[in-house]
C-alpha atoms as a PDB file:
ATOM      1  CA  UNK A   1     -71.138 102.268  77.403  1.00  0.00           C
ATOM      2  CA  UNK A   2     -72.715 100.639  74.506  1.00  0.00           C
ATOM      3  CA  UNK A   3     -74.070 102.528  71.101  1.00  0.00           C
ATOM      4  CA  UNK A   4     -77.429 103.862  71.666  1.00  0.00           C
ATOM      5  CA  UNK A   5     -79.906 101.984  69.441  1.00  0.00           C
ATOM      6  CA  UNK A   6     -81.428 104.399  67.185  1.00  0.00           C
ATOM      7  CA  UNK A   7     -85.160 103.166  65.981  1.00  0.00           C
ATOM      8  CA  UNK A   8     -86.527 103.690  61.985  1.00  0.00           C
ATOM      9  CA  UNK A   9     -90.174 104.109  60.869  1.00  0.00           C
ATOM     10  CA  UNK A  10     -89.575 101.226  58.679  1.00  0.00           C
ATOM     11  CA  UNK A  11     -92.863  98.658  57.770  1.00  0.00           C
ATOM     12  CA  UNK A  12     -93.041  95.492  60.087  1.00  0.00           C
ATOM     13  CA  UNK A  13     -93.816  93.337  56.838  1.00  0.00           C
ATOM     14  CA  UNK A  14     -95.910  90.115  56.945  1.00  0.00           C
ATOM     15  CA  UNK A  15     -97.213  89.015  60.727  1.00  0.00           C
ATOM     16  CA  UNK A  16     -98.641  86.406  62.110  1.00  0.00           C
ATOM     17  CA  UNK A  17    -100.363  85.411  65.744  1.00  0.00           C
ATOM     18  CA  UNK A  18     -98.559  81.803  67.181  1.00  0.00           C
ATOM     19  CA  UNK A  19    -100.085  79.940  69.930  1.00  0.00           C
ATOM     20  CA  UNK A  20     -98.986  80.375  73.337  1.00  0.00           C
ATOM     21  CA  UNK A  21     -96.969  77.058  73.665  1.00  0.00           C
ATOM     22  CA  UNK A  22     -94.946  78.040  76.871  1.00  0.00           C
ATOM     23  CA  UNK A  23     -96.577  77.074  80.177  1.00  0.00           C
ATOM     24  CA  UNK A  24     -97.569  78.819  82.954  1.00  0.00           C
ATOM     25  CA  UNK A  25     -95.723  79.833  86.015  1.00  0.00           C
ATOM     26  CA  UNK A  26     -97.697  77.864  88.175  1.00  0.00           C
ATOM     27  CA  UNK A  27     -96.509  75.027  85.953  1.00  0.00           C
ATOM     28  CA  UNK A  28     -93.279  75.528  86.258  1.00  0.00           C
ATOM     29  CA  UNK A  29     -93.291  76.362  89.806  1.00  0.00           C
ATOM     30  CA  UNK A  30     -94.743  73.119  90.999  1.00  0.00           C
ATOM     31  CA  UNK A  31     -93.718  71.418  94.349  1.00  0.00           C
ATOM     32  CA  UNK A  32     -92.797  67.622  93.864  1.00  0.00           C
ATOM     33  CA  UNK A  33     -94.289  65.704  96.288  1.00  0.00           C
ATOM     34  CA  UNK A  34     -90.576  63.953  98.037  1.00  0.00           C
ATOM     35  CA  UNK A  35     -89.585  62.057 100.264  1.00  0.00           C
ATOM     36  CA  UNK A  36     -86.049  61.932 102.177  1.00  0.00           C
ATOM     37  CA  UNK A  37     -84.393  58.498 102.036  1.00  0.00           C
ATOM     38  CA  UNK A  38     -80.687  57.785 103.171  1.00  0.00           C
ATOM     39  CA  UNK A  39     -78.628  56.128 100.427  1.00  0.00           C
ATOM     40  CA  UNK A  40     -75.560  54.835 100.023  1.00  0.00           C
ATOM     41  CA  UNK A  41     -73.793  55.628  96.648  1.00  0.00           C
ATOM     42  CA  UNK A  42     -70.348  55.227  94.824  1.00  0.00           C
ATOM     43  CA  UNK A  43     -67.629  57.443  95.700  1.00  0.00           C
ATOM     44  CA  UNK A  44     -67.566  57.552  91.475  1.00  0.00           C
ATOM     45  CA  UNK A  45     -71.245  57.850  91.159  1.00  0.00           C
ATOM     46  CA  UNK A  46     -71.396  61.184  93.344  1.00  0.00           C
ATOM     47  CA  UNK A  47     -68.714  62.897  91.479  1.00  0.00           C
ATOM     48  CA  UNK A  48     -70.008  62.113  88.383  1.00  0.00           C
ATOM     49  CA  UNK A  49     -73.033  63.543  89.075  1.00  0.00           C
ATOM     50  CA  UNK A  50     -71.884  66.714  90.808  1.00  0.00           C
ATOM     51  CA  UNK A  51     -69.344  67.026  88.082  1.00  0.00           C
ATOM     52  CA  UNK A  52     -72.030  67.183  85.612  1.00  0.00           C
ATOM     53  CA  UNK A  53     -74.794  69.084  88.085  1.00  0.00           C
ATOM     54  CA  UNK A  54     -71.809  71.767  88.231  1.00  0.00           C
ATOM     55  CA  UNK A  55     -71.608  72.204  84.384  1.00  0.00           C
ATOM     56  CA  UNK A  56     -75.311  71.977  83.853  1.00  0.00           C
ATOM     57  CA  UNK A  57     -75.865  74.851  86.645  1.00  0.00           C
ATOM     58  CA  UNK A  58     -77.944  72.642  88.815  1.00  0.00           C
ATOM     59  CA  UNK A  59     -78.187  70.306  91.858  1.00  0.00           C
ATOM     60  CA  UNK A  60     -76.377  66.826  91.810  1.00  0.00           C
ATOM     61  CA  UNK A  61     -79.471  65.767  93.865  1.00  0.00           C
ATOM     62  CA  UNK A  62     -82.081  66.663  91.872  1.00  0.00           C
ATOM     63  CA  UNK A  63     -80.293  65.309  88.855  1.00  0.00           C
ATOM     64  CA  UNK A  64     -80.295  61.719  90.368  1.00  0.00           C
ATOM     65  CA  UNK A  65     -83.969  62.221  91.172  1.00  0.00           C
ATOM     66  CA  UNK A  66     -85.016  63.076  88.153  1.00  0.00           C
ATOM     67  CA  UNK A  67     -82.699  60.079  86.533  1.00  0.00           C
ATOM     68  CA  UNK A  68     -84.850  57.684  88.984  1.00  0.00           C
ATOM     69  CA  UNK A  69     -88.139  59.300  87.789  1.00  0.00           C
ATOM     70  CA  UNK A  70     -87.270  58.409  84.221  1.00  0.00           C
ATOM     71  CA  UNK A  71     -86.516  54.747  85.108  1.00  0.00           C
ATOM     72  CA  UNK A  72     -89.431  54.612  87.258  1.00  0.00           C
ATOM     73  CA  UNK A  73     -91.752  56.334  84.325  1.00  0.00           C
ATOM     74  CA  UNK A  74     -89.743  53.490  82.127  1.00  0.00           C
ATOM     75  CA  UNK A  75     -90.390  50.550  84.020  1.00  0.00           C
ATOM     76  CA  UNK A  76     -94.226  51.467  84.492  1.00  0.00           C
ATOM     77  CA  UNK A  77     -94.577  51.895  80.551  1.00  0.00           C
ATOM     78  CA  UNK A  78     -93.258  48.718  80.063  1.00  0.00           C
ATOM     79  CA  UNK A  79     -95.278  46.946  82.767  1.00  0.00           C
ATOM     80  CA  UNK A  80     -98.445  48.548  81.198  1.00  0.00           C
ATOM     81  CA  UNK A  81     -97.869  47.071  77.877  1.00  0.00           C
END
């Protein structure tokens, strides 16, 4: 078992408030709005992805969406200028 933490009456010293910068759980619980397509990929491309999905502790799938949202976002910034 581990040491027991033992508290002191000791003064806090100088505090101050911060804004709440972390967002909500409804905000980070948000559905994306998908859609399933059939695609074709590289042998290479896959296993890259779940290669790096597995060290990152996360879906190969969602990695290449997001990857095609941020070309997508990209692209549109660029059109808009």
């Amino acid at each position: 078992m581990s040491k027991k933490i033992v508290y002191t009456d000791e003064p806090i010293g100088p505090v101050r408030i911060v804004s709440d910068f972390l967002p909500s759980p409804a905000e980070l619980s948000f559905k994306e709005d998908t859609v399933k397509v059939t695609l074709a990929l590289s042998r290479e491309s896959v296993d890259f992805f779940k290669h790096e999905a597995q060290k990152n502790h996360t879906h190969y799938q969602k990695m290449i969406r997001r990857l095609l949202d941020s070309y997508t976002k990209t692209c549109k910034e660029r059109e808009a200028q």
